[in-house]
N, C-alpha and C. Protein backbone atom coordinates (compact mmCIF):
# COMPACT_ATOMS: atom_id res chain seq x y z
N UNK A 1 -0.71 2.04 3.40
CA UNK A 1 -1.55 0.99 2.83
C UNK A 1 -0.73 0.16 1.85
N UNK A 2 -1.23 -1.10 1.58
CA UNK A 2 -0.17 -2.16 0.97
C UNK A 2 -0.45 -0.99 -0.57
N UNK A 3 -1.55 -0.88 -1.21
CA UNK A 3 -1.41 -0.46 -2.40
C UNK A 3 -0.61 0.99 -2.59
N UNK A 4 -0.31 1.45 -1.81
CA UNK A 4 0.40 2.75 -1.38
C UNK A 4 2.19 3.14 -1.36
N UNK A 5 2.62 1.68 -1.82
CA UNK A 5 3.97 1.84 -1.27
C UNK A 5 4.86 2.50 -1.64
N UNK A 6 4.48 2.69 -3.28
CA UNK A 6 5.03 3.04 -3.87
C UNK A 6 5.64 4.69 -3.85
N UNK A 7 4.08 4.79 -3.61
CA UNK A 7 3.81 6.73 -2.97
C UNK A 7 4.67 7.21 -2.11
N UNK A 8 4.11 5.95 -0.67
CA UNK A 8 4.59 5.89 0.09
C UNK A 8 6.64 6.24 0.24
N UNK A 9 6.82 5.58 -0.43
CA UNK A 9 8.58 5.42 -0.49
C UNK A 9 9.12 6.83 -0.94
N UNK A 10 8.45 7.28 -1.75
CA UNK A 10 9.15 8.92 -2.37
C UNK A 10 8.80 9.36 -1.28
N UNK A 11 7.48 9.82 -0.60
CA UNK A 11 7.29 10.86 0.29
C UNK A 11 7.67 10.42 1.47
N UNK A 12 8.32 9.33 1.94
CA UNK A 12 9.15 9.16 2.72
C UNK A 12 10.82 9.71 2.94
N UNK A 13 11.20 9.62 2.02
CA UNK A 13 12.34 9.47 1.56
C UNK A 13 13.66 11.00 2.45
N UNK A 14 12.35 12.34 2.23
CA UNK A 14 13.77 13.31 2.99
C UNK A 14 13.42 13.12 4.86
N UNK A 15 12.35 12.89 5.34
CA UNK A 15 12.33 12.64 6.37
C UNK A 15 13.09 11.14 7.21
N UNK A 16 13.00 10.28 6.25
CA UNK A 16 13.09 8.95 6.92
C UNK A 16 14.34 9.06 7.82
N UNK A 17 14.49 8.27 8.69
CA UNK A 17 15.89 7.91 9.62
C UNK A 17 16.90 6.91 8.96
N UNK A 18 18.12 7.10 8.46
CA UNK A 18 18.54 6.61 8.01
C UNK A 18 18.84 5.19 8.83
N UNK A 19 18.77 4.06 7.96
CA UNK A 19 18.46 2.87 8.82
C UNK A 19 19.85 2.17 8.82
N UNK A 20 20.08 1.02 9.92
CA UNK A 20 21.43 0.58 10.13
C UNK A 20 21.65 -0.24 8.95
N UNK A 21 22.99 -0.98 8.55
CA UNK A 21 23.70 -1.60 7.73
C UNK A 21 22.81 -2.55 7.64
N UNK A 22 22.66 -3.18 8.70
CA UNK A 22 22.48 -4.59 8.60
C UNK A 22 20.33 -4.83 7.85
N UNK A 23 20.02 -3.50 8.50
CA UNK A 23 18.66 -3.34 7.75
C UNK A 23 18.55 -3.11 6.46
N UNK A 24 19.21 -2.08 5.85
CA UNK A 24 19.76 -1.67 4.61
C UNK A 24 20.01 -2.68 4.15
N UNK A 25 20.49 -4.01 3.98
CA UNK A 25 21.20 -4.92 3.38
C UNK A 25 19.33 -5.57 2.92
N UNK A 26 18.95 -5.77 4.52
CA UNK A 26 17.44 -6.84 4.04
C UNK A 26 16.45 -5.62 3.31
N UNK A 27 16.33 -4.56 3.16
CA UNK A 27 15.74 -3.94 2.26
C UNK A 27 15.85 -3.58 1.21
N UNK A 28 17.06 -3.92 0.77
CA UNK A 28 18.08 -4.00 -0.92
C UNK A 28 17.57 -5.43 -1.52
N UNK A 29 17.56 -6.42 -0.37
CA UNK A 29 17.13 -7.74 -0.74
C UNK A 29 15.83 -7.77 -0.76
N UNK A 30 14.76 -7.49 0.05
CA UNK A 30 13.60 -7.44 -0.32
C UNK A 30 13.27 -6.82 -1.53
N UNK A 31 13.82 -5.71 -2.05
CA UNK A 31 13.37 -4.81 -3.49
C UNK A 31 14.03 -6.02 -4.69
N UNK A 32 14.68 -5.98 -4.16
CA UNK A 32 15.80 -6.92 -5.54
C UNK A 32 15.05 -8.24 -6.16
N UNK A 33 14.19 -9.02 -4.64
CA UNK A 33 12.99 -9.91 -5.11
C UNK A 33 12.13 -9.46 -5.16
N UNK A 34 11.75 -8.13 -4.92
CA UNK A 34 10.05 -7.46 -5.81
C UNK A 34 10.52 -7.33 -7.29
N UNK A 35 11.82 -6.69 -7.42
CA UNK A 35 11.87 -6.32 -8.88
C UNK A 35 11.78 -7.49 -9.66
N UNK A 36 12.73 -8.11 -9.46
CA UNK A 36 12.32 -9.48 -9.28
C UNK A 36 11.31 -10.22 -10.05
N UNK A 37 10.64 -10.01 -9.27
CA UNK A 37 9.48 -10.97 -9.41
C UNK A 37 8.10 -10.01 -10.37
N UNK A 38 8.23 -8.39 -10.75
CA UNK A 38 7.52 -7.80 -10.79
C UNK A 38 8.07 -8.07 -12.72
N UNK A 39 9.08 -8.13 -12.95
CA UNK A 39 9.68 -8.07 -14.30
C UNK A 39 9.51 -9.44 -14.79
N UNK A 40 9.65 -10.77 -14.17
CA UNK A 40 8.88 -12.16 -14.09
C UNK A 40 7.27 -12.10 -14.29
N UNK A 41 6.50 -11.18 -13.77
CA UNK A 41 5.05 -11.42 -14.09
C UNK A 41 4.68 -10.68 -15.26
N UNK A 42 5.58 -9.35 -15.70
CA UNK A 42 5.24 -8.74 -16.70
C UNK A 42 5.54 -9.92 -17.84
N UNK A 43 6.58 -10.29 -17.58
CA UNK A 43 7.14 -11.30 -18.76
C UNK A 43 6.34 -12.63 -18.99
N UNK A 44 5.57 -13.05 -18.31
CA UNK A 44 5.67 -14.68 -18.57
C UNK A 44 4.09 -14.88 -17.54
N UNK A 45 3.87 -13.55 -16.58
CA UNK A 45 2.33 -13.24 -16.27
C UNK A 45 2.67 -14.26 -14.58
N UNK A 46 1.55 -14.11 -13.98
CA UNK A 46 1.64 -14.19 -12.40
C UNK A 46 1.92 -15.36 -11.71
N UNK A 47 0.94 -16.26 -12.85
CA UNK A 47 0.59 -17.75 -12.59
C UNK A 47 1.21 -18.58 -13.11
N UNK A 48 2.53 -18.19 -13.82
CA UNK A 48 3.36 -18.93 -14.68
C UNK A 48 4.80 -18.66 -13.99
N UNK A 49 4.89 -17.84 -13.00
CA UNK A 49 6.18 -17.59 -12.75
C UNK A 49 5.94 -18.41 -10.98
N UNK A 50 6.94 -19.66 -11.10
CA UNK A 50 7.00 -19.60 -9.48
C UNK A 50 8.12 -19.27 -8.67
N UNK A 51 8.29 -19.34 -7.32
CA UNK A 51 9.12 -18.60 -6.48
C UNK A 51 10.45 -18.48 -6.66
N UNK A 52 10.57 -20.12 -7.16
CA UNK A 52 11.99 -20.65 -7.59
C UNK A 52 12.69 -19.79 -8.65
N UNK A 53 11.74 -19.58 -9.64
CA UNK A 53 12.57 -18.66 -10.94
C UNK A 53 12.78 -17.09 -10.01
N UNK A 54 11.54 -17.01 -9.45
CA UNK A 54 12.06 -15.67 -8.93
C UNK A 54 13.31 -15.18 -8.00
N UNK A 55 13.04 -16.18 -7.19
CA UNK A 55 14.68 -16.62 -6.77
C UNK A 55 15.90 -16.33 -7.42
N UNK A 56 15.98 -17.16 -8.47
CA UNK A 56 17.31 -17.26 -9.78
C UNK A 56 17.25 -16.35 -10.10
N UNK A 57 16.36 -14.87 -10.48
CA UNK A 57 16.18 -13.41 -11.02
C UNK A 57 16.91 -13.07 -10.32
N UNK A 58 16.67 -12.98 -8.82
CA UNK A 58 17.17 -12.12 -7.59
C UNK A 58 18.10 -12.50 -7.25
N UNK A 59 18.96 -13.99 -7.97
CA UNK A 59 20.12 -14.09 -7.06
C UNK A 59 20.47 -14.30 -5.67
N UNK A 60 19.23 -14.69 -5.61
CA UNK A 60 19.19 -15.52 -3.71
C UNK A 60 18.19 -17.02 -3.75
N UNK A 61 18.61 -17.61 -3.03
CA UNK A 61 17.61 -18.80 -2.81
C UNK A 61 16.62 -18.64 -2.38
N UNK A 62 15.44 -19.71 -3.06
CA UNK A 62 14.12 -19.51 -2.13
C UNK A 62 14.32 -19.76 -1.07
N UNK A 63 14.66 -20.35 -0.49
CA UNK A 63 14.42 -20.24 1.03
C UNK A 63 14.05 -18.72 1.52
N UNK A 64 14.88 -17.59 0.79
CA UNK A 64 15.27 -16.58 1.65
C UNK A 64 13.65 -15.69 0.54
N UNK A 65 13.90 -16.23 -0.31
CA UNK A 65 12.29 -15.41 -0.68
C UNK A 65 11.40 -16.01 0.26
N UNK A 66 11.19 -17.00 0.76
CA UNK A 66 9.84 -17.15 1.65
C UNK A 66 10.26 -16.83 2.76
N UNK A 67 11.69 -16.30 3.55
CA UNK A 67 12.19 -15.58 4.58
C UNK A 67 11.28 -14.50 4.69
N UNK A 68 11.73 -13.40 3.30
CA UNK A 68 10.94 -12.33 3.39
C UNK A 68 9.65 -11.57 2.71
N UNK A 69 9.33 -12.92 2.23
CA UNK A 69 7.60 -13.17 1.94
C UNK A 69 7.06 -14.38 1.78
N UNK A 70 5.96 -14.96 3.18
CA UNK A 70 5.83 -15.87 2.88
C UNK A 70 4.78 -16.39 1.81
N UNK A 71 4.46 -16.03 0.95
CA UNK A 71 3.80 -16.70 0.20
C UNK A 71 4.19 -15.68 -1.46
N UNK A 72 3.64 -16.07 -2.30
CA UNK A 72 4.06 -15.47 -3.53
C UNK A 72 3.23 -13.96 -3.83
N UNK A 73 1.69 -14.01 -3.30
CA UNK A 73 1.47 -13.23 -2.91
C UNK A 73 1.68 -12.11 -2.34
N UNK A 74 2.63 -12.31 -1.14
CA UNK A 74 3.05 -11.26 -0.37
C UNK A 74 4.23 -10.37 -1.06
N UNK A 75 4.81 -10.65 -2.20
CA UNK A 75 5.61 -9.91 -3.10
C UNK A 75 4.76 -8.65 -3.46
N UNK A 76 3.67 -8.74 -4.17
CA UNK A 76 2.91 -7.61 -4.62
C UNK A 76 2.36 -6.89 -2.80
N UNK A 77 2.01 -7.71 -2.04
CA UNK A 77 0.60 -7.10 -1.01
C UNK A 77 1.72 -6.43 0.22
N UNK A 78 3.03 -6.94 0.17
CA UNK A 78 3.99 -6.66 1.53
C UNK A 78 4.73 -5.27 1.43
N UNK A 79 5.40 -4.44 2.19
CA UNK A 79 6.38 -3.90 2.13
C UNK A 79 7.09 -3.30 2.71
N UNK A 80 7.91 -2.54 3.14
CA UNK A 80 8.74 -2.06 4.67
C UNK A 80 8.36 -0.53 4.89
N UNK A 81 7.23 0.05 4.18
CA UNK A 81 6.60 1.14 3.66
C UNK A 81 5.25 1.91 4.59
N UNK A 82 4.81 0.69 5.11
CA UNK A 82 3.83 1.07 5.72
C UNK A 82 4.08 1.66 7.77
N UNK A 83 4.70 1.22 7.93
CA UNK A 83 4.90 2.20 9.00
C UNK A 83 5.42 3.37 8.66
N UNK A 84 5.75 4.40 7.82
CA UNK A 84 6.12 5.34 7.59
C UNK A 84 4.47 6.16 7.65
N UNK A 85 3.93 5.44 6.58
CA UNK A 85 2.99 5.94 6.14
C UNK A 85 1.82 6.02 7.47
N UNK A 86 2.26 5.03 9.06
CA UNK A 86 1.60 4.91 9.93
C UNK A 86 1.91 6.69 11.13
N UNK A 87 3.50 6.59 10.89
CA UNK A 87 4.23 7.76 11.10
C UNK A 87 3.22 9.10 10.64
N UNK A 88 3.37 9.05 9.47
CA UNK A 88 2.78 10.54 8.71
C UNK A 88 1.70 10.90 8.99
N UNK A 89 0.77 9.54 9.31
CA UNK A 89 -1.08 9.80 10.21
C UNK A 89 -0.72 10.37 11.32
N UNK A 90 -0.07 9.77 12.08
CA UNK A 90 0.48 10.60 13.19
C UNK A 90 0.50 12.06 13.80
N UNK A 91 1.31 12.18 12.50
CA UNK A 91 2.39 13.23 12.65
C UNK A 91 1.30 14.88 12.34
N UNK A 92 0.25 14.44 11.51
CA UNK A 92 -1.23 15.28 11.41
C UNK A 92 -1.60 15.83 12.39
N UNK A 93 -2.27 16.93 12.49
CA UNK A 93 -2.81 17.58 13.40
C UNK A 93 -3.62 16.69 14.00
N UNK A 94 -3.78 16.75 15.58
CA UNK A 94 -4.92 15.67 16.22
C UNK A 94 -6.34 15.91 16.33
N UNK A 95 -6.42 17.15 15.96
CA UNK A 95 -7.77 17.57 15.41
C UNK A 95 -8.46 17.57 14.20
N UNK A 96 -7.25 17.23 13.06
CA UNK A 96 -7.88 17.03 12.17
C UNK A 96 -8.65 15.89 11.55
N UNK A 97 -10.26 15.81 10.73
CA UNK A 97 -10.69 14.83 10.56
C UNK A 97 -9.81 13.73 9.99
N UNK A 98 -10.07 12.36 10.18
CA UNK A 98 -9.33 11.24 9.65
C UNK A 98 -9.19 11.51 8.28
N UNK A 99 -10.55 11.99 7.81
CA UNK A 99 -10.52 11.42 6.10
C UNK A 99 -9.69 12.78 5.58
N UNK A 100 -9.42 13.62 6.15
CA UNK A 100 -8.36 14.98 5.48
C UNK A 100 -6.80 14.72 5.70
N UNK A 101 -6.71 13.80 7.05
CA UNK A 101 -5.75 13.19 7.04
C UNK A 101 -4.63 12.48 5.68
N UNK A 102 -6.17 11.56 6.06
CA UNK A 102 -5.44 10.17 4.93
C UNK A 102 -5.35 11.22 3.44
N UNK A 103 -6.57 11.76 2.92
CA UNK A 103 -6.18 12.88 1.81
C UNK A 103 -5.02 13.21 1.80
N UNK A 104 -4.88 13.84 2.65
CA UNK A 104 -3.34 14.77 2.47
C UNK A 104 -1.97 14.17 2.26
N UNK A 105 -2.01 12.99 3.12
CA UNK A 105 -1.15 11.81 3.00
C UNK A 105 -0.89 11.05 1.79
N UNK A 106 -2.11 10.77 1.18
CA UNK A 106 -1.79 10.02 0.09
C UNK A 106 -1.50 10.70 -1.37
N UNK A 107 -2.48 11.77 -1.35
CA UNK A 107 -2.38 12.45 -2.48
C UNK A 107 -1.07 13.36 -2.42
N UNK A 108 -0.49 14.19 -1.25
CA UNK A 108 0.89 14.13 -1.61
C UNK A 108 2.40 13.61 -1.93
N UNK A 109 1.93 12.28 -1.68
CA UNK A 109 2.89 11.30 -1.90
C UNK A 109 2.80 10.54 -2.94
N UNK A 110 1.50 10.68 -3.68
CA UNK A 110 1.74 10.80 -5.20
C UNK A 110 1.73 11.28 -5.82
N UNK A 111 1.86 12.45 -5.72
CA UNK A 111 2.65 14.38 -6.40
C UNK A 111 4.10 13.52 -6.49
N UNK A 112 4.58 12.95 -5.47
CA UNK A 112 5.69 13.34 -5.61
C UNK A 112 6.68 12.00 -5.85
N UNK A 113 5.74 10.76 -6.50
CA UNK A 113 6.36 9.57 -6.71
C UNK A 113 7.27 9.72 -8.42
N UNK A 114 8.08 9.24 -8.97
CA UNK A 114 8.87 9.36 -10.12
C UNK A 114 8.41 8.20 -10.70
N UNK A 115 8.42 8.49 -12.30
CA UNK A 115 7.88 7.47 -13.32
C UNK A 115 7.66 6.46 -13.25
N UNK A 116 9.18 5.67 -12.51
CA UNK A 116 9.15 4.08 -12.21
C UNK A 116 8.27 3.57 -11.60
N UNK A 117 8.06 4.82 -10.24
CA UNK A 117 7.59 4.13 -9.05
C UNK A 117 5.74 4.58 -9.43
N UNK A 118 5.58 4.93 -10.27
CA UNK A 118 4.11 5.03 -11.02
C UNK A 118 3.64 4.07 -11.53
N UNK A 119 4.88 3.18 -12.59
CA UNK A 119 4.37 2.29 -13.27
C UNK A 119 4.43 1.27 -12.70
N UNK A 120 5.16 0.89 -11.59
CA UNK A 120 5.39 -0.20 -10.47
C UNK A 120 3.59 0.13 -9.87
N UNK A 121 3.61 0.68 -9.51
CA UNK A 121 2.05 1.05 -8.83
C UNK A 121 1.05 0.79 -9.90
N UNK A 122 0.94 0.93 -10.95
CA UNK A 122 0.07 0.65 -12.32
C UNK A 122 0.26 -1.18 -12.42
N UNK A 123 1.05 -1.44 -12.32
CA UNK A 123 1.35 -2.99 -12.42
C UNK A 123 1.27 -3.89 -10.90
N UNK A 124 1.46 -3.23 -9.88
CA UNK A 124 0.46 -3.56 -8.52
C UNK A 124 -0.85 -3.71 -8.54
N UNK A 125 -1.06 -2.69 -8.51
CA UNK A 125 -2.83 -2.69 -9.07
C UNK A 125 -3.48 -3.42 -9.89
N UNK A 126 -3.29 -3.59 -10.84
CA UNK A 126 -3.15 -4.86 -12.11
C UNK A 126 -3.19 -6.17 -11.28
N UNK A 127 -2.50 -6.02 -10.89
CA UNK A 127 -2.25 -7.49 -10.38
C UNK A 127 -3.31 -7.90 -9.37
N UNK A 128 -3.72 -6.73 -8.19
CA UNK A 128 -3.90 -7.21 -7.14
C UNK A 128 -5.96 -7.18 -8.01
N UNK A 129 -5.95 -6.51 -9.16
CA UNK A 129 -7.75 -6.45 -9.06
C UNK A 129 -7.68 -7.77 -10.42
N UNK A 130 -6.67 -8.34 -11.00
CA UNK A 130 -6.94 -9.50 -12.09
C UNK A 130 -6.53 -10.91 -11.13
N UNK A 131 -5.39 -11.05 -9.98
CA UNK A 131 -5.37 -12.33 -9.82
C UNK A 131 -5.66 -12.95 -8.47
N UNK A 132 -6.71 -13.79 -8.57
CA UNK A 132 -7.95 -14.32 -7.32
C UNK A 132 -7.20 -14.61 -6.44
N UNK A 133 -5.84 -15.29 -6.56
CA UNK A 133 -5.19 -15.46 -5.45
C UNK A 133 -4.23 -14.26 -4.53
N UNK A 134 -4.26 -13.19 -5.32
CA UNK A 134 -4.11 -11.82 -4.50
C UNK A 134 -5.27 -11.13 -3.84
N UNK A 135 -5.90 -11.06 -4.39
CA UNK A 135 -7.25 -10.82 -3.72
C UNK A 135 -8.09 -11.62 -2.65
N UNK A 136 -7.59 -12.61 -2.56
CA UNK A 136 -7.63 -13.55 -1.80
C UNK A 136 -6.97 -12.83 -0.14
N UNK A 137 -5.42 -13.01 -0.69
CA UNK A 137 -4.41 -12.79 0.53
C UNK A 137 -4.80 -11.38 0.67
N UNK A 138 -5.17 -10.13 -0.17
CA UNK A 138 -5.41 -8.91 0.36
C UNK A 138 -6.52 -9.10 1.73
N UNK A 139 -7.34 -9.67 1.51
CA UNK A 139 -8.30 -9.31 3.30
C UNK A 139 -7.18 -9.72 4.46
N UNK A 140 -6.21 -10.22 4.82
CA UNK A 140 -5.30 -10.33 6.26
C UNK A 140 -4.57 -8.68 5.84
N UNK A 141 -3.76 -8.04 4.84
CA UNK A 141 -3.35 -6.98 5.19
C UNK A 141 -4.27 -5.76 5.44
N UNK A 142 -5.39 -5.60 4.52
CA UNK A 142 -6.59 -4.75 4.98
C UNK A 142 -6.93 -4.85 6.44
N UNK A 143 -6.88 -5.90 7.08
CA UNK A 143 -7.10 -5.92 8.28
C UNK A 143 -6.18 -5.86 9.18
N UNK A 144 -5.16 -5.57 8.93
CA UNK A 144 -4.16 -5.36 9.32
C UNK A 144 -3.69 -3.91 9.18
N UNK A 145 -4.39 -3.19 8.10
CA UNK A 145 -4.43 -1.71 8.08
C UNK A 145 -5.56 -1.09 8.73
N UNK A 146 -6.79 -1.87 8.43
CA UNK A 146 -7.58 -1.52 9.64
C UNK A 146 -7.43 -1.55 11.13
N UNK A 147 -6.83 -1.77 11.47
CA UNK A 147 -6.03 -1.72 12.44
C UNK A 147 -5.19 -0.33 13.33
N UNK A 148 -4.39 -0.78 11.92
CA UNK A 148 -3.57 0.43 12.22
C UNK A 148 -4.08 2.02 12.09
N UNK A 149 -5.05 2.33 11.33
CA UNK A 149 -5.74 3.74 11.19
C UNK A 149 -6.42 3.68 12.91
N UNK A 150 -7.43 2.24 12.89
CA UNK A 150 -8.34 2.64 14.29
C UNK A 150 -7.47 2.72 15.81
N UNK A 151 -5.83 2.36 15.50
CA UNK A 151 -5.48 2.88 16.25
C UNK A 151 -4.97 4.55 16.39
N UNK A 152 -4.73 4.67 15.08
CA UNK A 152 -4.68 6.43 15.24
C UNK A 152 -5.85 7.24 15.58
N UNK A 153 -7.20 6.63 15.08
CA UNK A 153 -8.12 7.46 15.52
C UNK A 153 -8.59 7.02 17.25
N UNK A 154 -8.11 6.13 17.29
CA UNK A 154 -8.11 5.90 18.98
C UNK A 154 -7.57 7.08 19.88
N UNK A 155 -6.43 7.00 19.65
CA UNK A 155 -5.50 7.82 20.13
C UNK A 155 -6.42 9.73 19.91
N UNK A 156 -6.53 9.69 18.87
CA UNK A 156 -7.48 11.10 18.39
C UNK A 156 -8.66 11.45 19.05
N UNK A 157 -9.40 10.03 19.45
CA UNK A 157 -10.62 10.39 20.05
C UNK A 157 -10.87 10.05 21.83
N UNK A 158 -9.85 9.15 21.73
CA UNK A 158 -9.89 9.36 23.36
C UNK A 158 -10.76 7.73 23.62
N UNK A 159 -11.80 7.07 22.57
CA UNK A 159 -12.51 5.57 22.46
C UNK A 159 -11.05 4.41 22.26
N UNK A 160 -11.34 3.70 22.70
CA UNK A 160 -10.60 2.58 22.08
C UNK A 160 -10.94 1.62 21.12
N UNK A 161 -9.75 1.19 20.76
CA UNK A 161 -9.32 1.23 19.36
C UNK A 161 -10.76 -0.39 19.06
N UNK A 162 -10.97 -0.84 19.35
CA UNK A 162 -12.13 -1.87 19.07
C UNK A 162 -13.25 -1.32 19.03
N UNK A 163 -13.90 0.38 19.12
CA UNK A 163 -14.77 0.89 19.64
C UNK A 163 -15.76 0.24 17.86
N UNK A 164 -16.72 -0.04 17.81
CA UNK A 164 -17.39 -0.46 16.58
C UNK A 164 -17.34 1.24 15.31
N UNK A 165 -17.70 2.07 16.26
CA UNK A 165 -17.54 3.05 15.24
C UNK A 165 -16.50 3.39 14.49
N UNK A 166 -15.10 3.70 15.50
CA UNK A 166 -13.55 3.65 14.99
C UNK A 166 -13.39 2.41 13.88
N UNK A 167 -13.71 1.05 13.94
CA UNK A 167 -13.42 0.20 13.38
C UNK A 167 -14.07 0.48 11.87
N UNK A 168 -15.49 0.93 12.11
CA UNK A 168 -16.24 1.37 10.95
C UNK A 168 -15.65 2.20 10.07
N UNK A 169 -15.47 3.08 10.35
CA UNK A 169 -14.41 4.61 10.11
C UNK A 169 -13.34 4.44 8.70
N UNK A 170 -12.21 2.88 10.27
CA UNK A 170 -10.93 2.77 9.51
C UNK A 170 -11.45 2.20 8.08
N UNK A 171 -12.16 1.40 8.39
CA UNK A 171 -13.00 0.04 7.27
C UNK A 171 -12.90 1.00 6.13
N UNK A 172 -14.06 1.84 5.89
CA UNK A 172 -14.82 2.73 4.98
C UNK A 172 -13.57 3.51 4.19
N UNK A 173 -12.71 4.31 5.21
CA UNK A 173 -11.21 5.17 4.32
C UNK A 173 -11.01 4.19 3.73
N UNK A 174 -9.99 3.36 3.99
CA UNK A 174 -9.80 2.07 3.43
C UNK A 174 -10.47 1.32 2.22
N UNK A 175 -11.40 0.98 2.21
CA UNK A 175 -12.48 0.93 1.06
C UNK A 175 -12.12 1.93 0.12
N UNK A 176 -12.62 3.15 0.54
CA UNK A 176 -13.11 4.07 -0.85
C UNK A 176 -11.39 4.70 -1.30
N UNK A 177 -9.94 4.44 -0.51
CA UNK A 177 -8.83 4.74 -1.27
C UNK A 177 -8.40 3.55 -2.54
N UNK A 178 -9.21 2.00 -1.24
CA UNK A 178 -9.00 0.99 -2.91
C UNK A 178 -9.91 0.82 -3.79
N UNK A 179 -11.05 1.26 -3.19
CA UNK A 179 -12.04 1.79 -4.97
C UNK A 179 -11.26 2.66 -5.86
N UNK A 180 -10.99 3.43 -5.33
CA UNK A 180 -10.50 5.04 -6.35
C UNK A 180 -8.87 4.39 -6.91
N UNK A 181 -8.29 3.27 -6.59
CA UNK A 181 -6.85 2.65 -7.36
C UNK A 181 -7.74 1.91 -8.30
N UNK A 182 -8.55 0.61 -8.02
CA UNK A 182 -9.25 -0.06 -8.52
C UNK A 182 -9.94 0.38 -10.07
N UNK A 183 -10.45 1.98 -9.79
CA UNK A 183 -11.65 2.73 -10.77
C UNK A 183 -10.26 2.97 -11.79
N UNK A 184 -8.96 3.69 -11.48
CA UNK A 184 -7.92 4.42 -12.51
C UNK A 184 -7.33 3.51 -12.81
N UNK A 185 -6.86 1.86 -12.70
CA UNK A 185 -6.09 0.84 -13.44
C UNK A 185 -7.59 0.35 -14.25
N UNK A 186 -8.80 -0.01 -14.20
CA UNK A 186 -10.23 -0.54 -14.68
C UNK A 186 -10.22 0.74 -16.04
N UNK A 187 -10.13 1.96 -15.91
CA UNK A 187 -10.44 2.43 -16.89
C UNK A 187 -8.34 2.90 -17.58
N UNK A 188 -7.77 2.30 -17.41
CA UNK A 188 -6.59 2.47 -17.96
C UNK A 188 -6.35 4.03 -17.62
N UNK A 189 -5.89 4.26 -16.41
CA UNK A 189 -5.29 5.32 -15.60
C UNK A 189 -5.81 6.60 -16.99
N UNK A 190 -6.89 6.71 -17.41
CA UNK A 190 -7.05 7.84 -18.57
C UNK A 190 -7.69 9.24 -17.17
N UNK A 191 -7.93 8.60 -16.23
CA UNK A 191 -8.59 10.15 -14.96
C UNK A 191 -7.23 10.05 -14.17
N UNK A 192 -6.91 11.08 -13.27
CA UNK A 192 -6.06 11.61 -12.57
C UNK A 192 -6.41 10.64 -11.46
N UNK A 193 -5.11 9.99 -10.73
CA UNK A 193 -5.38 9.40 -9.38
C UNK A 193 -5.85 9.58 -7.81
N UNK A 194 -5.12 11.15 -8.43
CA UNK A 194 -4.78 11.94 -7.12
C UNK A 194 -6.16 12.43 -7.04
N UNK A 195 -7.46 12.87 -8.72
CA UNK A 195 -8.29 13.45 -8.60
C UNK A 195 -9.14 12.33 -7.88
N UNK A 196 -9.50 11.07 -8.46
CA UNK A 196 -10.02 10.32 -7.74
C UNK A 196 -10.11 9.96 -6.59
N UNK A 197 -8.90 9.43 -5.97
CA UNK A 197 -8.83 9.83 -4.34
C UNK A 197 -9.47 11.14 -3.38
N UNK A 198 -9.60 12.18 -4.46
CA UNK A 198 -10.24 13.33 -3.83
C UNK A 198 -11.93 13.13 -3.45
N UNK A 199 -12.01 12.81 -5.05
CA UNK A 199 -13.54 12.00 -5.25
C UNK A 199 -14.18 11.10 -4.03
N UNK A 200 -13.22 10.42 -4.05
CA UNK A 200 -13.21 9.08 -2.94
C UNK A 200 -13.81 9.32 -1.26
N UNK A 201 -12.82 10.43 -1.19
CA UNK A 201 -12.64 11.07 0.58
C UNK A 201 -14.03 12.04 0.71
N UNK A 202 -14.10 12.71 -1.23
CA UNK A 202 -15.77 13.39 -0.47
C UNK A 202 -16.67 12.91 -0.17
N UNK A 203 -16.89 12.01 -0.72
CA UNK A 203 -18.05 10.81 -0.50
C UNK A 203 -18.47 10.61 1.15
N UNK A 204 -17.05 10.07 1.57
CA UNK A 204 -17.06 10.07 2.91
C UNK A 204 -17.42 11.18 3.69
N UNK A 205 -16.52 12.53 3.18
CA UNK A 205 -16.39 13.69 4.02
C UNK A 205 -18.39 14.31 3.95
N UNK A 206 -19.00 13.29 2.71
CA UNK A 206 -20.61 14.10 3.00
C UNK A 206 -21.42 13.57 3.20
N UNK A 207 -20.86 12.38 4.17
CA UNK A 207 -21.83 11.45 4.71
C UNK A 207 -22.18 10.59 3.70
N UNK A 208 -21.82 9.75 2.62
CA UNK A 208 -22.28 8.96 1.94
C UNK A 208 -23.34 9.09 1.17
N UNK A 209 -23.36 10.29 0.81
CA UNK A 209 -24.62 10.90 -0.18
C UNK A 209 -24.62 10.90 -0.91
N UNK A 210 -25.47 11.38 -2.14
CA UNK A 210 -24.87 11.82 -3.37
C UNK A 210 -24.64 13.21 -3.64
């Protein structure tokens, strides 16, 4: 998930395939304009920094920032993170329910994220629930992650992947993992993330009850 990447990247990290030179190079450059641009919004805030300065931070021309994000937006909402994290649904037992899935997935991969990549995620979040024009561009990647879950549960259930229920399914995980980021940056991360996300998945796992 876009809000995930961060997680995502540590608990990636002893499995991943080490990737060729020439990829390695555009994923040094993509981070170099997140950092970039992430130390620009802390400084001087979201709507005051445009592409161009972020550019001059990173030491590359815009051109090549809107290469590998096209809009300013897509700095916070993008990242090379999420097929891993498409991998690890996968890689789950095919019997197991979706929502124990995604649990297991997310909440161990933020066991095991390091300080930086916490407060990078604290300042994502920030961003994506205070500025209208991120929230904006978030509905094309949501749907674009919706997507990608209803194709794993496709594959799981044997329906295809447009089936209205699967679509429902992906929708709802989705929802209640960015409520439960949404609820711990809103009350200044003072509850556990990992507990919330737990919170999140029971909801689902009991039928939407109370």
């Amino acid at each position: 998930m876009t809000f995930m990447a961060s997680a995502q990247r540590s608990a990636a990290r002893p499995t991943a395939p080490k990737a060729g030179l020439r990829e390695r190079k555009k994923i040094q450059t993509r981070q170099a304009i997140r950092r970039a641009a992430y130390r620009l919004f802390e400084e001087q805030g979201y709507d005051a920094t445009p592409v161009d300065r972020i550019a001059e931070a990173a030491d590359v021309s815009p051109s090549t920032v809107f290469r590998y994000f096209p809009t300013k937006e897509d700095i916070v909402l993008t990242d090379e993170y999420d097929p891993m994290l498409e991998a690890e649904l996968r890689a789950r037992p095919a019997d197991e329910p979706m929502i124990e899935s995604l649990r297991h997935v997310t909440v161990e991969a933020l066991r095991r994220i390091t300080v930086e990549e916490r407060t990078e995620l604290v300042q994502r979040a920030r961003l994506m629930r205070e500025v209208p024009a991120i929230r904006g561009r978030m509905a094309e990647n949501t749907a674009r992650d919706t997507d990608m879950i209803s194709a794993v549960l496709a594959e799981r259930s044997g329906r295809p992947a447009d089936d209205l229920e699967i679509r429902v399914i992906a929708a709802a995980l989705l929802a209640a993992l960015q409520e439960a980021l949404m609820r711990w940056v809103a009350d200044g991360q003072r509850d556990d993330l990992e507990g919330l996300i737990d919170r999140a998945m029971d909801v689902l796992a009991r039928g939407l009850r109370f």
